[in-house]
PDB file of N, CA and C in Angstrom:
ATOM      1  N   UNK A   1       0.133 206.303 -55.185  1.00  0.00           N
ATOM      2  CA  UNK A   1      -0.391 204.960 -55.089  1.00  0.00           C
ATOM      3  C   UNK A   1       0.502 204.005 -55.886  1.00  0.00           C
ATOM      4  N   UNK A   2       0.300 202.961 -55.072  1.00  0.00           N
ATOM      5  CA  UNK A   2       1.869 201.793 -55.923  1.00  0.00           C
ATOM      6  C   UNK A   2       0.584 200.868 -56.324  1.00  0.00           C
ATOM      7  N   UNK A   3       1.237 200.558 -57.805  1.00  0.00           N
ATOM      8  CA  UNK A   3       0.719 199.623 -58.184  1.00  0.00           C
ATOM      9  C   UNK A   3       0.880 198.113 -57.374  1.00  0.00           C
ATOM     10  N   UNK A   4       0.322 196.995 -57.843  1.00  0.00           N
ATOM     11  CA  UNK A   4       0.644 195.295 -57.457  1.00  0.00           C
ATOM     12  C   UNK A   4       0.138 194.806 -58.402  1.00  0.00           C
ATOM     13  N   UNK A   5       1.393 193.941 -59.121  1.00  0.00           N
ATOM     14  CA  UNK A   5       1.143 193.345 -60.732  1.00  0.00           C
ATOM     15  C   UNK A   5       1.851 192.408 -60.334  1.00  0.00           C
ATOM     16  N   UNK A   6       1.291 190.658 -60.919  1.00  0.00           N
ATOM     17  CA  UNK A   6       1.986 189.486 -61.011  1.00  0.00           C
ATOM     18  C   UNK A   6       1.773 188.949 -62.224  1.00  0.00           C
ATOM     19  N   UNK A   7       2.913 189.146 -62.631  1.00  0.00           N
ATOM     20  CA  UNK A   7       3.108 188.285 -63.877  1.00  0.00           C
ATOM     21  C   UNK A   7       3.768 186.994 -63.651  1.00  0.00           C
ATOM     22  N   UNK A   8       2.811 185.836 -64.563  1.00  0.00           N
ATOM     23  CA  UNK A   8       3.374 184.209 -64.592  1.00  0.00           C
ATOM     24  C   UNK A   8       3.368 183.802 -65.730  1.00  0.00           C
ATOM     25  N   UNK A   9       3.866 182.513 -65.624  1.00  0.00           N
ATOM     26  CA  UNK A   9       3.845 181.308 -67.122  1.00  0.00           C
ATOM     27  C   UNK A   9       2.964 181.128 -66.682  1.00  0.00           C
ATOM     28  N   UNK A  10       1.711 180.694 -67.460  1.00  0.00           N
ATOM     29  CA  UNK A  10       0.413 179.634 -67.909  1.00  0.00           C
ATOM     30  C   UNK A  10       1.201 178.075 -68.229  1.00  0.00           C
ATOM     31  N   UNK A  11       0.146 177.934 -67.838  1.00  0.00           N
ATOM     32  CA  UNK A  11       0.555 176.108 -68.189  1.00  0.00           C
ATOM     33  C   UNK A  11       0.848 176.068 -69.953  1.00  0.00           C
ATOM     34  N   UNK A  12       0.216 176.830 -70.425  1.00  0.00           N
ATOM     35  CA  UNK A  12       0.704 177.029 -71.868  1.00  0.00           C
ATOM     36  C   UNK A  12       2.097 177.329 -72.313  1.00  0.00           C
ATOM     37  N   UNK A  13       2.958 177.424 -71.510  1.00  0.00           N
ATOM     38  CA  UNK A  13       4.137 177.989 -71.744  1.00  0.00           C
ATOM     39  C   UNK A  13       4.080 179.727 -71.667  1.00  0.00           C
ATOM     40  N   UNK A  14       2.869 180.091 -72.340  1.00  0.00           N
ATOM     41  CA  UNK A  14       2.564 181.849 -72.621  1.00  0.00           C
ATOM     42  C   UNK A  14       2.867 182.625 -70.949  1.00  0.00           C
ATOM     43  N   UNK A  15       2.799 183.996 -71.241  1.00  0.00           N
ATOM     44  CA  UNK A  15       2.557 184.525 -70.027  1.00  0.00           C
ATOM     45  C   UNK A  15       1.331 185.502 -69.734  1.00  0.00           C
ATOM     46  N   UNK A  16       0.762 185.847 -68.645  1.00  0.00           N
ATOM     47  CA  UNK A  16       0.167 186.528 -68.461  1.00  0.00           C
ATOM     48  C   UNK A  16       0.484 188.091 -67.261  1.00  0.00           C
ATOM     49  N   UNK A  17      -0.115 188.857 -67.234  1.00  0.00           N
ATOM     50  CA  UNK A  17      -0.312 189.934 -66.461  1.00  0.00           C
ATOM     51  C   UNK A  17      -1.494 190.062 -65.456  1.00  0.00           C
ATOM     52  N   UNK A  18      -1.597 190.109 -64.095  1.00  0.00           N
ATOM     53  CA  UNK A  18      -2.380 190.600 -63.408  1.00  0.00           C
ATOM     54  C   UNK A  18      -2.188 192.147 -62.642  1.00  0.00           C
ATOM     55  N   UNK A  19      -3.917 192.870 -62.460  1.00  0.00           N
ATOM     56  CA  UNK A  19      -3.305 193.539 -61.422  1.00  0.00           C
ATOM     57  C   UNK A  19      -3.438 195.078 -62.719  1.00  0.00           C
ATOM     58  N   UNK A  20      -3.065 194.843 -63.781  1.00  0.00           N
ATOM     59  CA  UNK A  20      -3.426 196.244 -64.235  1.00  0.00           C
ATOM     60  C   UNK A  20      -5.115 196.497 -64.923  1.00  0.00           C
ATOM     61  N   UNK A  21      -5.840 195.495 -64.880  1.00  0.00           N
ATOM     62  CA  UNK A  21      -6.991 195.415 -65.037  1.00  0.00           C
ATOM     63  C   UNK A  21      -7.984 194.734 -64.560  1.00  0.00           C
ATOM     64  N   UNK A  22      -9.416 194.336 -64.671  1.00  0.00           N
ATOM     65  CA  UNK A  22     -10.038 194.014 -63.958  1.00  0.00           C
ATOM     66  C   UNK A  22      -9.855 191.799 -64.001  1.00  0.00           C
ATOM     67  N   UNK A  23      -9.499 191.881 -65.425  1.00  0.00           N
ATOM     68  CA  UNK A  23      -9.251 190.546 -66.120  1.00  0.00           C
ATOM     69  C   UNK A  23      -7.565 190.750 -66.332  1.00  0.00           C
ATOM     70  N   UNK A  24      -7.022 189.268 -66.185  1.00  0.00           N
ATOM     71  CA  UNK A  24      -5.560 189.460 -66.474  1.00  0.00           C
ATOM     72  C   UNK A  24      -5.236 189.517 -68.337  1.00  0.00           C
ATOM     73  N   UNK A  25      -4.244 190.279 -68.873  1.00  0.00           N
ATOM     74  CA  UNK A  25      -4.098 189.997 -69.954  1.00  0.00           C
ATOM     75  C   UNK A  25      -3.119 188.779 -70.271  1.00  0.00           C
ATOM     76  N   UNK A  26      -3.758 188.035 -71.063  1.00  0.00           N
ATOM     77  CA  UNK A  26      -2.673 186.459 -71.165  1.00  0.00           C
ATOM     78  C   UNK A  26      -1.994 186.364 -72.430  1.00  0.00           C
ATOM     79  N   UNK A  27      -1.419 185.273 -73.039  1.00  0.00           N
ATOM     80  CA  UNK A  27      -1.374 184.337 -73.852  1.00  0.00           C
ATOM     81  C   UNK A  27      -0.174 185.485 -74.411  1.00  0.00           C
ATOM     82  N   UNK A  28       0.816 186.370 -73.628  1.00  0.00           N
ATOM     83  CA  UNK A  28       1.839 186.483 -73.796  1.00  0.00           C
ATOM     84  C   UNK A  28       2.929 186.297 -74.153  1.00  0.00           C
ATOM     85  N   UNK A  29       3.385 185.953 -75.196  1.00  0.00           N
ATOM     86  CA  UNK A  29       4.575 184.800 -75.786  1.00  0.00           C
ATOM     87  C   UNK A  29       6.151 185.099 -74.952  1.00  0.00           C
ATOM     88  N   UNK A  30       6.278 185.975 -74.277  1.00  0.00           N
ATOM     89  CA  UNK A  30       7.857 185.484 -73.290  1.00  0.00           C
ATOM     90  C   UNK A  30       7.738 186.510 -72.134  1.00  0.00           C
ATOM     91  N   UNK A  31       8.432 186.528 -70.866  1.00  0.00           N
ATOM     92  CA  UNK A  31       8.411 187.121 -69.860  1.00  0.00           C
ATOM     93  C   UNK A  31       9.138 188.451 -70.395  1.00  0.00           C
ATOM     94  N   UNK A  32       9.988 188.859 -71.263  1.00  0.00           N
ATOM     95  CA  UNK A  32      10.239 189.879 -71.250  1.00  0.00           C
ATOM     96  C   UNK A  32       9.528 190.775 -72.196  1.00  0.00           C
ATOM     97  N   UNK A  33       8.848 190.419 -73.029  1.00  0.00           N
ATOM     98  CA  UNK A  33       7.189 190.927 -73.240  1.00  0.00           C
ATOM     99  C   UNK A  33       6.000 191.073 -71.969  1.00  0.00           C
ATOM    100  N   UNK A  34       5.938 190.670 -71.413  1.00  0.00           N
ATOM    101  CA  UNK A  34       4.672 191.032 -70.393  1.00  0.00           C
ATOM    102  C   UNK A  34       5.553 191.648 -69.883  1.00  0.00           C
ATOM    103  N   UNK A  35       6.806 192.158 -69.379  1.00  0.00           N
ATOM    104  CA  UNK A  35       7.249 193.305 -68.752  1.00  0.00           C
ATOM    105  C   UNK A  35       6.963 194.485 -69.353  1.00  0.00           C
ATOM    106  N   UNK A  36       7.784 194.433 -70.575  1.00  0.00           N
ATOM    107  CA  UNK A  36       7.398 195.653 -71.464  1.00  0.00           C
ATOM    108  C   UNK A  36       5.879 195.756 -71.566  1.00  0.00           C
ATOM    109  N   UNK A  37       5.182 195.345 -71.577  1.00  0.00           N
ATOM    110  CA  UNK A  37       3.608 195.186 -71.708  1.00  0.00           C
ATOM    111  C   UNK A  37       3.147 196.302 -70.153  1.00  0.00           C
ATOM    112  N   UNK A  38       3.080 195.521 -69.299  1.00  0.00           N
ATOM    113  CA  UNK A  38       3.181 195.686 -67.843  1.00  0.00           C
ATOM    114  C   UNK A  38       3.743 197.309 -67.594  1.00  0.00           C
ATOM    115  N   UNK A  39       4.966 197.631 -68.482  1.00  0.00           N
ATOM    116  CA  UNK A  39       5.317 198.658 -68.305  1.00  0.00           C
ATOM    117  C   UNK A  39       5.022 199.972 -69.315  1.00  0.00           C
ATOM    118  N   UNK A  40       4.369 199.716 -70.558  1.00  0.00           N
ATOM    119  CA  UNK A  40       3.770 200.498 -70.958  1.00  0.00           C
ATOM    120  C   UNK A  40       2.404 201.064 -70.314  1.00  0.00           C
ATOM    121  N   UNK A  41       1.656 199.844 -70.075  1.00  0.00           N
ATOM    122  CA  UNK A  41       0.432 200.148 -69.421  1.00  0.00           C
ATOM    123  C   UNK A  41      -0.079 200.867 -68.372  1.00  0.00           C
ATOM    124  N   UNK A  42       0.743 200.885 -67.371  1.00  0.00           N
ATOM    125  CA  UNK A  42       0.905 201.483 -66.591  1.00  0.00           C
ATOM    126  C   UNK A  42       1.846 202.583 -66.481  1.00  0.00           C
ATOM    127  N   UNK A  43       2.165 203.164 -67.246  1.00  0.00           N
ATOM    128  CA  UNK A  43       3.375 204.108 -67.734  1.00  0.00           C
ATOM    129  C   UNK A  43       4.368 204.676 -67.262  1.00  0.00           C
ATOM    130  N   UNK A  44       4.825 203.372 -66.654  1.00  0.00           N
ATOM    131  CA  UNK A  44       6.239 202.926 -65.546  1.00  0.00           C
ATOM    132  C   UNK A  44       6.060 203.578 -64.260  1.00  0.00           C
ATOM    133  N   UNK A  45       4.662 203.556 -63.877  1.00  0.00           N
ATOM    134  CA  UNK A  45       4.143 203.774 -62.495  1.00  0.00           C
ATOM    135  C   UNK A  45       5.185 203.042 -61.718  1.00  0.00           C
ATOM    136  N   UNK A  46       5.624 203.716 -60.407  1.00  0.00           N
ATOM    137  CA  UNK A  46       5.987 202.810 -58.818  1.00  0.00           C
ATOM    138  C   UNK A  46       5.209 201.232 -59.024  1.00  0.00           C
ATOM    139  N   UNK A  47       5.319 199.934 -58.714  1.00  0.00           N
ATOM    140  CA  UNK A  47       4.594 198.975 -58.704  1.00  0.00           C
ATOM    141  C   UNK A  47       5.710 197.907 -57.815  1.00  0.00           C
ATOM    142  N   UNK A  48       4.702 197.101 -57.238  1.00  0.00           N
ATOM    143  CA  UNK A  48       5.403 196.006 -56.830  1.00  0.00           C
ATOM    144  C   UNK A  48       5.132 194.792 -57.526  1.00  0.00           C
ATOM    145  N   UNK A  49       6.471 194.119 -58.148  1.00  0.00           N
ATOM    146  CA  UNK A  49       5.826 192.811 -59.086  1.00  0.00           C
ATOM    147  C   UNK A  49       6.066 191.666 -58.698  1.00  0.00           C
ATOM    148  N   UNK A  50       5.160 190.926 -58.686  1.00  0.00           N
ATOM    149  CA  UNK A  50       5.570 189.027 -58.343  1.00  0.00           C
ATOM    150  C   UNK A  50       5.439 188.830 -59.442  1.00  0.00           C
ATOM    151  N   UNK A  51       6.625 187.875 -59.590  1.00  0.00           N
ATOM    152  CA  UNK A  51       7.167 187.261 -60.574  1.00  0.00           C
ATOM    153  C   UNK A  51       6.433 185.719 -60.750  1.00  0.00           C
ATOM    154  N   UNK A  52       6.220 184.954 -60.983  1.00  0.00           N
ATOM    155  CA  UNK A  52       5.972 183.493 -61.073  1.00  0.00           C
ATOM    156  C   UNK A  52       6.257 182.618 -62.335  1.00  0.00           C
ATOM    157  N   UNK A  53       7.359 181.759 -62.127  1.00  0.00           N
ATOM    158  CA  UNK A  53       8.332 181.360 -62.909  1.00  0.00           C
ATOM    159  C   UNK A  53       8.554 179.940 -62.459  1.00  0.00           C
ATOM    160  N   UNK A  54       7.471 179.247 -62.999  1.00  0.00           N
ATOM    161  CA  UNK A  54       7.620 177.686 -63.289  1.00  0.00           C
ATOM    162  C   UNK A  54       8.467 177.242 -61.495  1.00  0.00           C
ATOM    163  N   UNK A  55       7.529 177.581 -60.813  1.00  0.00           N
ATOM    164  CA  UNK A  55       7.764 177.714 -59.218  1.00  0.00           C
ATOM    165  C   UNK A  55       8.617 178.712 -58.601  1.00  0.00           C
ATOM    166  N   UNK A  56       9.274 179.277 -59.002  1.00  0.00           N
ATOM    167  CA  UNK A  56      10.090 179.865 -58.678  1.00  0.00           C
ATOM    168  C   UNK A  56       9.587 181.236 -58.487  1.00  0.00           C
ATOM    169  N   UNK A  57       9.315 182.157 -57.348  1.00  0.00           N
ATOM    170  CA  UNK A  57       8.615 183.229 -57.063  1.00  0.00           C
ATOM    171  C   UNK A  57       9.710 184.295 -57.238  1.00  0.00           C
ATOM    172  N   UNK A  58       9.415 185.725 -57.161  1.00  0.00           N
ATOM    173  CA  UNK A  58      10.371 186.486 -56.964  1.00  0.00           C
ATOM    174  C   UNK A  58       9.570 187.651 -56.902  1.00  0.00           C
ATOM    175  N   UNK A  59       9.874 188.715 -56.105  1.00  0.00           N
ATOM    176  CA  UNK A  59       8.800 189.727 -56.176  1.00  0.00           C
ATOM    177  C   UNK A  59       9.646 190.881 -56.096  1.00  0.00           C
ATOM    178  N   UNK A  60       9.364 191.700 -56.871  1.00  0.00           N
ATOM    179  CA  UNK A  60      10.877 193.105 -57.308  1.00  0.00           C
ATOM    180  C   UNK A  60       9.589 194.341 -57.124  1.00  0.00           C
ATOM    181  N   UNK A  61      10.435 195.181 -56.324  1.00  0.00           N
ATOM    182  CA  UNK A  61       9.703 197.084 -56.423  1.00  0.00           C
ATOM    183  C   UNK A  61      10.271 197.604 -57.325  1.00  0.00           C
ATOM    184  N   UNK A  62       9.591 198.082 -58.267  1.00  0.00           N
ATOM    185  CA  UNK A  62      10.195 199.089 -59.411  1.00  0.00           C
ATOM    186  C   UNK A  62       9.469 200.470 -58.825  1.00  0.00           C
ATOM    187  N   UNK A  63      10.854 201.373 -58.825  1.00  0.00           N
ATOM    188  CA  UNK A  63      10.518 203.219 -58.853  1.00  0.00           C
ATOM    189  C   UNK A  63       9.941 203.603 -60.079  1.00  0.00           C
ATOM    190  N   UNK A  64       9.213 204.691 -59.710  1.00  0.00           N
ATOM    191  CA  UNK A  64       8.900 205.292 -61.030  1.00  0.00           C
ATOM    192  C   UNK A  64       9.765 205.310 -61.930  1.00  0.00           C
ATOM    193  N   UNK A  65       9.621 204.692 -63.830  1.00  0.00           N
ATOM    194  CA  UNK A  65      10.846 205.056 -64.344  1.00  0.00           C
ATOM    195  C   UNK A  65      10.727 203.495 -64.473  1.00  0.00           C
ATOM    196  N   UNK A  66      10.910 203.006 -63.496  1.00  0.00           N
ATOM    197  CA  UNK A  66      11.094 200.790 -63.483  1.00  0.00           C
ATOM    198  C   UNK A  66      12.595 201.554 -63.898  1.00  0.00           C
ATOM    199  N   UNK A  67      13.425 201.600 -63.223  1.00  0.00           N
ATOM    200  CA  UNK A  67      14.982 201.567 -63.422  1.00  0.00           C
ATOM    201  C   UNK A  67      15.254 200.381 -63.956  1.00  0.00           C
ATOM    202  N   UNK A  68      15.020 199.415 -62.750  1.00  0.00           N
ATOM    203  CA  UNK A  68      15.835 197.840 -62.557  1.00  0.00           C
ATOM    204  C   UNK A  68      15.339 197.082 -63.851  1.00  0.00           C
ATOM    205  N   UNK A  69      16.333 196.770 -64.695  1.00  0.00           N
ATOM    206  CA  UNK A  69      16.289 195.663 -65.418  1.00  0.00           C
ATOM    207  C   UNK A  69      16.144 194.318 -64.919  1.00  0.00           C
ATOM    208  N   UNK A  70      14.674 193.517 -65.289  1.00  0.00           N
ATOM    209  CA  UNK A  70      14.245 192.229 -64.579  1.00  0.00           C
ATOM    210  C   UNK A  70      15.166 190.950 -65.342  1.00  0.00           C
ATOM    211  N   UNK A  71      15.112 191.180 -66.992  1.00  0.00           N
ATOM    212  CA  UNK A  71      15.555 190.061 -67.832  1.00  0.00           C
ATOM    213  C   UNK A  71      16.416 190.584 -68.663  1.00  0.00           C
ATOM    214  N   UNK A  72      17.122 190.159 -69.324  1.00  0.00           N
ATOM    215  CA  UNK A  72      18.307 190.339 -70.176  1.00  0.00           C
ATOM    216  C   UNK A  72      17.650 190.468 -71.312  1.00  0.00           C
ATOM    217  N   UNK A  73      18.640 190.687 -72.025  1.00  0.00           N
ATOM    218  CA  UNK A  73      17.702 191.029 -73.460  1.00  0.00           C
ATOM    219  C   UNK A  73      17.366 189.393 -74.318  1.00  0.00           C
ATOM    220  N   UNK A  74      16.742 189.237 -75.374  1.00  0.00           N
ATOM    221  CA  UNK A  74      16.690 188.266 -75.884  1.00  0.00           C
ATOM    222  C   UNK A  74      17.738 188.074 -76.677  1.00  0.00           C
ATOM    223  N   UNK A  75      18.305 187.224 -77.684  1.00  0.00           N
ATOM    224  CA  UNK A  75      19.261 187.270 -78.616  1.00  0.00           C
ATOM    225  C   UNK A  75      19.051 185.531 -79.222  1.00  0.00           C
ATOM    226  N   UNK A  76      19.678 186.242 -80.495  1.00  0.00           N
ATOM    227  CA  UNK A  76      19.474 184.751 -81.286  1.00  0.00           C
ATOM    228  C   UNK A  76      20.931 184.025 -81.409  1.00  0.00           C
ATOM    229  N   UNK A  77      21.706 184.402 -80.696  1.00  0.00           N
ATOM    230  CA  UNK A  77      22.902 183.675 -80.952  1.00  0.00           C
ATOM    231  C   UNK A  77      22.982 182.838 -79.869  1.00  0.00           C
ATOM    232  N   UNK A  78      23.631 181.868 -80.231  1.00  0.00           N
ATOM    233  CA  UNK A  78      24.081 180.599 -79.912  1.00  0.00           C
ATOM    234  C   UNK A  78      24.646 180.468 -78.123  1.00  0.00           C
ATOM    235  N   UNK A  79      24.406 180.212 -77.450  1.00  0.00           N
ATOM    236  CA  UNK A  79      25.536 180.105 -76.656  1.00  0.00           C
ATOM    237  C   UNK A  79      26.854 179.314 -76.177  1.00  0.00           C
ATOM    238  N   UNK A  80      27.644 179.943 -76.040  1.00  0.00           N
ATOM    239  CA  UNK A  80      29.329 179.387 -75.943  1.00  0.00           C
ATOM    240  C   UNK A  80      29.258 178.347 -75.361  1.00  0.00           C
ATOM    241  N   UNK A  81      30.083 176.989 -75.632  1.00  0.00           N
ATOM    242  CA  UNK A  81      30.860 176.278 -75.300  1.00  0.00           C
ATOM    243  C   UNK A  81      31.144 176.147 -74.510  1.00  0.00           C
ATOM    244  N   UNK A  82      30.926 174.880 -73.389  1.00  0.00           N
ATOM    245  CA  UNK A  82      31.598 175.383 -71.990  1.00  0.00           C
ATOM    246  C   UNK A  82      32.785 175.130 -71.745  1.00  0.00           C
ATOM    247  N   UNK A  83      34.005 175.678 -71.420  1.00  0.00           N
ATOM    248  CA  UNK A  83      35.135 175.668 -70.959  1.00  0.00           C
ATOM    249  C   UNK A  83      35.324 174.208 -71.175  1.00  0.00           C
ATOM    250  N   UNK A  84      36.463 173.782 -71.531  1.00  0.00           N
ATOM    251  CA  UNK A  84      36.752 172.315 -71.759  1.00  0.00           C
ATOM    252  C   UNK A  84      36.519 171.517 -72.629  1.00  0.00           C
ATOM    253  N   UNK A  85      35.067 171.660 -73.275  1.00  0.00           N
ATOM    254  CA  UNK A  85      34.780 170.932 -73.937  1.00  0.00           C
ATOM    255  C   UNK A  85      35.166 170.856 -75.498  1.00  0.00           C
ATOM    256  N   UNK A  86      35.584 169.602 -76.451  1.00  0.00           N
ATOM    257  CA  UNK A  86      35.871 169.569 -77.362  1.00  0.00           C
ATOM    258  C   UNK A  86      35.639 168.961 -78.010  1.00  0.00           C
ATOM    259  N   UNK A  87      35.051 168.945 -79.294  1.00  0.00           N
ATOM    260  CA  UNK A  87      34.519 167.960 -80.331  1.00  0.00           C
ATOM    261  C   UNK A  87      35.137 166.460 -80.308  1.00  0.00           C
ATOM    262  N   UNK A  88      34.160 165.539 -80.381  1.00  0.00           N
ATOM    263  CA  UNK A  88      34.587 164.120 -79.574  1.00  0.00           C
ATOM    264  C   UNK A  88      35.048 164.233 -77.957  1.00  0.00           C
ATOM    265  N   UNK A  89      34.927 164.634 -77.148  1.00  0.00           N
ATOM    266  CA  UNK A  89      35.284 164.690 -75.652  1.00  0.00           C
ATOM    267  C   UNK A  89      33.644 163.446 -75.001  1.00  0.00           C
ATOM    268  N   UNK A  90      34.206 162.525 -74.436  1.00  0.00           N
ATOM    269  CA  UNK A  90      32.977 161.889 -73.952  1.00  0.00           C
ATOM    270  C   UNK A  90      32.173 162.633 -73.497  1.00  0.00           C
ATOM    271  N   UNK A  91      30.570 162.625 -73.791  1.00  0.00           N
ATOM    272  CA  UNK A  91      29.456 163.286 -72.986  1.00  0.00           C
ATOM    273  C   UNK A  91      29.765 163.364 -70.846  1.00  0.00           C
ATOM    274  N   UNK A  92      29.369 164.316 -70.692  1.00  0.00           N
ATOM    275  CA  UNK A  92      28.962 164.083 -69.132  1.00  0.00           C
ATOM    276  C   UNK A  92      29.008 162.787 -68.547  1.00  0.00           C
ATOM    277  N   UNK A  93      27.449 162.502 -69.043  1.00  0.00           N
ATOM    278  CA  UNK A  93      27.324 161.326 -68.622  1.00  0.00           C
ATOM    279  C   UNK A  93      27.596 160.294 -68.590  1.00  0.00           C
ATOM    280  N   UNK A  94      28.622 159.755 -69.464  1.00  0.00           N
ATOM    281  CA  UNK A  94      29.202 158.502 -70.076  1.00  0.00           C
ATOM    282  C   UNK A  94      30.546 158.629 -68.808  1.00  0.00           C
ATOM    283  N   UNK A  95      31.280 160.138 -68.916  1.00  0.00           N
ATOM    284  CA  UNK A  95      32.056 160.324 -67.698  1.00  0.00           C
ATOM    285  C   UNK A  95      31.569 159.978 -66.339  1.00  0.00           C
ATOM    286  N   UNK A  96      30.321 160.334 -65.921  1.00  0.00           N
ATOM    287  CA  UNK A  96      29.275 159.814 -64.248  1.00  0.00           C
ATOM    288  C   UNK A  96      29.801 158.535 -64.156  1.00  0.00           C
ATOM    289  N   UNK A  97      29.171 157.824 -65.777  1.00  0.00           N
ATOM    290  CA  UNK A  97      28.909 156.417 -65.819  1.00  0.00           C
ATOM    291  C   UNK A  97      30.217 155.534 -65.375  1.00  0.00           C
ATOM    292  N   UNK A  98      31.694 156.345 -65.901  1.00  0.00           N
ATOM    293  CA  UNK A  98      32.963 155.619 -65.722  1.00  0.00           C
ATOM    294  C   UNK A  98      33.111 156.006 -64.080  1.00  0.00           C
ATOM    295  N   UNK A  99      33.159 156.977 -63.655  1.00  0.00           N
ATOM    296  CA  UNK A  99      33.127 157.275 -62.432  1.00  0.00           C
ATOM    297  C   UNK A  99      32.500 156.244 -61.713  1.00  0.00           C
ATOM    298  N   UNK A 100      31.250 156.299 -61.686  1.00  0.00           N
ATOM    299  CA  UNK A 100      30.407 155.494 -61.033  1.00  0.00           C
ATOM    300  C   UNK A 100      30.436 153.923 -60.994  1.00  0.00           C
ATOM    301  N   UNK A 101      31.033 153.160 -62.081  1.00  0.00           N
ATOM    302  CA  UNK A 101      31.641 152.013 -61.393  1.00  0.00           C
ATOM    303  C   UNK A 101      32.960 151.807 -62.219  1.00  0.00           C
ATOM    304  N   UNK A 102      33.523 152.443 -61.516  1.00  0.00           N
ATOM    305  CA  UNK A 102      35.049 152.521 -61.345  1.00  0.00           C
ATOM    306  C   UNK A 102      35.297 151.916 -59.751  1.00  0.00           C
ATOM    307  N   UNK A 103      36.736 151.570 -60.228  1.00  0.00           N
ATOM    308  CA  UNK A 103      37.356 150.948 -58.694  1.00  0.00           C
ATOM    309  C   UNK A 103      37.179 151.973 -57.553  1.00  0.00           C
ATOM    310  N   UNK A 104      36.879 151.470 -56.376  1.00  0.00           N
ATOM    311  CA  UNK A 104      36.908 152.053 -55.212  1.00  0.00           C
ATOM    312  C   UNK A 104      38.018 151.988 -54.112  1.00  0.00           C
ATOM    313  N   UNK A 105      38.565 152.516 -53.686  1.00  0.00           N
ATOM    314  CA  UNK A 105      39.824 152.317 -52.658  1.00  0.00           C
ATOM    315  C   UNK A 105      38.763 152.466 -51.577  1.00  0.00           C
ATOM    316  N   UNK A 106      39.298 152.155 -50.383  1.00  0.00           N
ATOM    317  CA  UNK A 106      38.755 151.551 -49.227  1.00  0.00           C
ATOM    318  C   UNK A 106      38.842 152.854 -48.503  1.00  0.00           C
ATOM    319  N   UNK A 107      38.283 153.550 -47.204  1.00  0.00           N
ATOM    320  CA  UNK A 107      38.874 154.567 -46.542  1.00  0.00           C
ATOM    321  C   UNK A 107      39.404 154.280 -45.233  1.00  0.00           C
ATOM    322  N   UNK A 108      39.644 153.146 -44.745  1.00  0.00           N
ATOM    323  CA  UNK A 108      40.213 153.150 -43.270  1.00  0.00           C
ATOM    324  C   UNK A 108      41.467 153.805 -43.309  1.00  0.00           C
TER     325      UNK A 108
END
């Protein structure tokens, strides 16, 4: 028997679990906690999961085991720099802004 578990964000930001009990368990503090949650509980039973992610649906089969890694791990470091950019370099948007009324050449 395959499980069917949907885990979502609450309007709280939190997450919850449906589907392994009769009431969902909530107030989950990140999606890759209610996985691990989700996957203890059921003790990496076959399951099919919908995902629900601030609209964004996604629904994954995990084999017994849950092989497939859903989320990356968490980490507290920083993330990199994007290519190009350099201390004092105009923002984005200030660049749109020159773009955007800047001279226009004609196209005929």
């Amino acid at each position: 028997m395959e499980l069917q578990l949907k885990i979502c964000r609450d309007v709280w930001g939190t997450w919850s679990v449906h589907g392994l009990s009769p009431l969902p368990v909530s107030h989950l503090p990140s999606l890759s906690v209610s996985i691990d949650y989700a996957r203890e509980k059921c003790a990496a039973a076959p399951a099919t999961i919908e995902l629900l992610i601030d609209g964004l649906y996604v629904v994954v089969h995990q084999d017994r085991g849950w092989p497939r890694r859903l989320v990356a791990p968490e980490t507290d470091r920083p993330r990199p720099a994007a290519a190009g950019t350099e201390r004092g370099a105009h923002p984005i948007w200030s660049r749109f802004l020159v773009w955007l009324t800047g001279p226009r050449q004609s196209l005929q």
